[in-house]
Protein backbone atom coordinates (compact mmCIF):
# COMPACT_ATOMS: atom_id res chain seq x y z
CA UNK A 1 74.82 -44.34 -172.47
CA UNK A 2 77.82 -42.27 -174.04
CA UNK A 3 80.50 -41.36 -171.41
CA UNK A 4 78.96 -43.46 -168.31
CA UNK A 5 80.84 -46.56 -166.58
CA UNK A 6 80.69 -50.10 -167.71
CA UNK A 7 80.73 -53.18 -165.22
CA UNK A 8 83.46 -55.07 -165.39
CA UNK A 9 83.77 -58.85 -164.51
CA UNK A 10 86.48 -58.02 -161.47
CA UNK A 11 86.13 -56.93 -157.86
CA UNK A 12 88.77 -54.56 -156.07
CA UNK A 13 91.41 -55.69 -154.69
CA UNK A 14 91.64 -52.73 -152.18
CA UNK A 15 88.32 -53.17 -150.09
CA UNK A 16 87.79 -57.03 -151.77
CA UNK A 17 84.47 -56.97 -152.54
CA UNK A 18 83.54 -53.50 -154.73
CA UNK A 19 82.67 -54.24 -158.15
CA UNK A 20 85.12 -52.84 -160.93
CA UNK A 21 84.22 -50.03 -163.34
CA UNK A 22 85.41 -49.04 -166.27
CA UNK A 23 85.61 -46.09 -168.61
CA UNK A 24 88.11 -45.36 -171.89
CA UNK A 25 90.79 -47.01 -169.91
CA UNK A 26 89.77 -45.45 -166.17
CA UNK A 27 89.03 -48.36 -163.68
CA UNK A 28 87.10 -47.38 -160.24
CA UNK A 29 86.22 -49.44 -157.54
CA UNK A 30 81.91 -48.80 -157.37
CA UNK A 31 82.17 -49.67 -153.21
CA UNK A 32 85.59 -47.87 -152.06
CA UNK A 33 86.41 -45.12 -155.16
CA UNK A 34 89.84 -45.78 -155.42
CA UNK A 35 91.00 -45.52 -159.20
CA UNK A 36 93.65 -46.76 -161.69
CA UNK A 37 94.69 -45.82 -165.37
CA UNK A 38 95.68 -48.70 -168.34
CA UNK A 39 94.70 -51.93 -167.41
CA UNK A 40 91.66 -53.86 -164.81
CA UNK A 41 94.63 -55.64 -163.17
CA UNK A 42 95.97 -52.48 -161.63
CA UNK A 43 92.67 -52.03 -159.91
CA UNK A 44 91.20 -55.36 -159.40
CA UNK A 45 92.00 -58.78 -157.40
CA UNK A 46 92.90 -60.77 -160.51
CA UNK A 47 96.02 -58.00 -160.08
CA UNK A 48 97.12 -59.89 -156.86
CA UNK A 49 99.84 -63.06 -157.20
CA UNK A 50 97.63 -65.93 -156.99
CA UNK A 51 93.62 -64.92 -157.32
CA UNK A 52 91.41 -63.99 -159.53
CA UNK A 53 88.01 -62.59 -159.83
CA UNK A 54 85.26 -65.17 -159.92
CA UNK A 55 81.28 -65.06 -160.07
CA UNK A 56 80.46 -65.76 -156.13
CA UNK A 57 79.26 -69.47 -156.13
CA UNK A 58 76.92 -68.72 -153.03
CA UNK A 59 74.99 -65.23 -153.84
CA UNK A 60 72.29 -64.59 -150.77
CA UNK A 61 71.14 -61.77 -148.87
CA UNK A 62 73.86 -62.36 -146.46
CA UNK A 63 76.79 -62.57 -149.36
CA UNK A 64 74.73 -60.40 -152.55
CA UNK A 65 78.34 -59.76 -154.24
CA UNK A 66 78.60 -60.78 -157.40
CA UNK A 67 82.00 -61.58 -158.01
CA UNK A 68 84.96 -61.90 -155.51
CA UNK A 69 88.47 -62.33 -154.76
CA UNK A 70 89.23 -66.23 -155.49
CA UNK A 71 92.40 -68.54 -154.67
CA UNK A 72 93.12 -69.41 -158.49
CA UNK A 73 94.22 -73.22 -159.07
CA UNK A 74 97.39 -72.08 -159.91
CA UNK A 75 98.06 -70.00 -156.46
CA UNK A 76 101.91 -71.10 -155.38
CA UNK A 77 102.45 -72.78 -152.19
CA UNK A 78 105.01 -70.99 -150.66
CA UNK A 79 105.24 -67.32 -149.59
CA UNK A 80 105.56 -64.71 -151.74
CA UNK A 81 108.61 -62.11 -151.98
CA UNK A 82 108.50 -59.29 -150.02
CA UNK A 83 108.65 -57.21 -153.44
CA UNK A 84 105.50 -58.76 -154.72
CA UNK A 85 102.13 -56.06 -155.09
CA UNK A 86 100.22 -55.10 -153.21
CA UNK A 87 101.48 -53.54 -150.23
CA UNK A 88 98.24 -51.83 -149.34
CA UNK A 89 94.15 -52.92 -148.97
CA UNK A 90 92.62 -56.61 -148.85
CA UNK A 91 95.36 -58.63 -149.67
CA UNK A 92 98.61 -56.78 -147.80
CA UNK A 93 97.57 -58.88 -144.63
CA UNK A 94 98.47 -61.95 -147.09
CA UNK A 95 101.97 -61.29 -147.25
């Protein structure tokens, strides 16, 4: 399919749970539309200090999302900066 949007292996980082597309360098959230330009970590949660995007461990009718937002091993233990992204959707509450 020439021209149509790939899946990615990322969620958004914006609504948390909308599955990352992706076309000639064009990434869109599938669940909330919001879009970014160059690379998946603009767009997606693996973008965010401290997570990454992960296949969901527990997939049911309840949970169906394939991957999501994930504390990586490597997540610090103190607070972030204030100057750290993102200041906006899922994660902003994190700060």
């Amino acid at each position: 399919m020439s021209g149509g949007w790939a899946l990615t292996p990322h969620c958004c980082r914006h609504c948390g749970i909308g599955r990352v597309l992706e076309r000639e360098g064009l990434f869109r959230c599938a669940l909330c539309g919001v879009e970014a330009k160059g690379r998946v970590a603009a767009l997606c949660a693996c973008g965010v200090q401290g997570y990454r995007c992960a296949a969901n461990p527990a997939r049911s009718a309840a949970n169906p999302y394939e991957f999501l937002p994930r504390l990586s091993a490597a997540a610090p233990t103190k607070a972030r900066p204030a100057a750290d992204p993102p200041t906006d959707g899922l994660f902003a509450s994190r700060r």
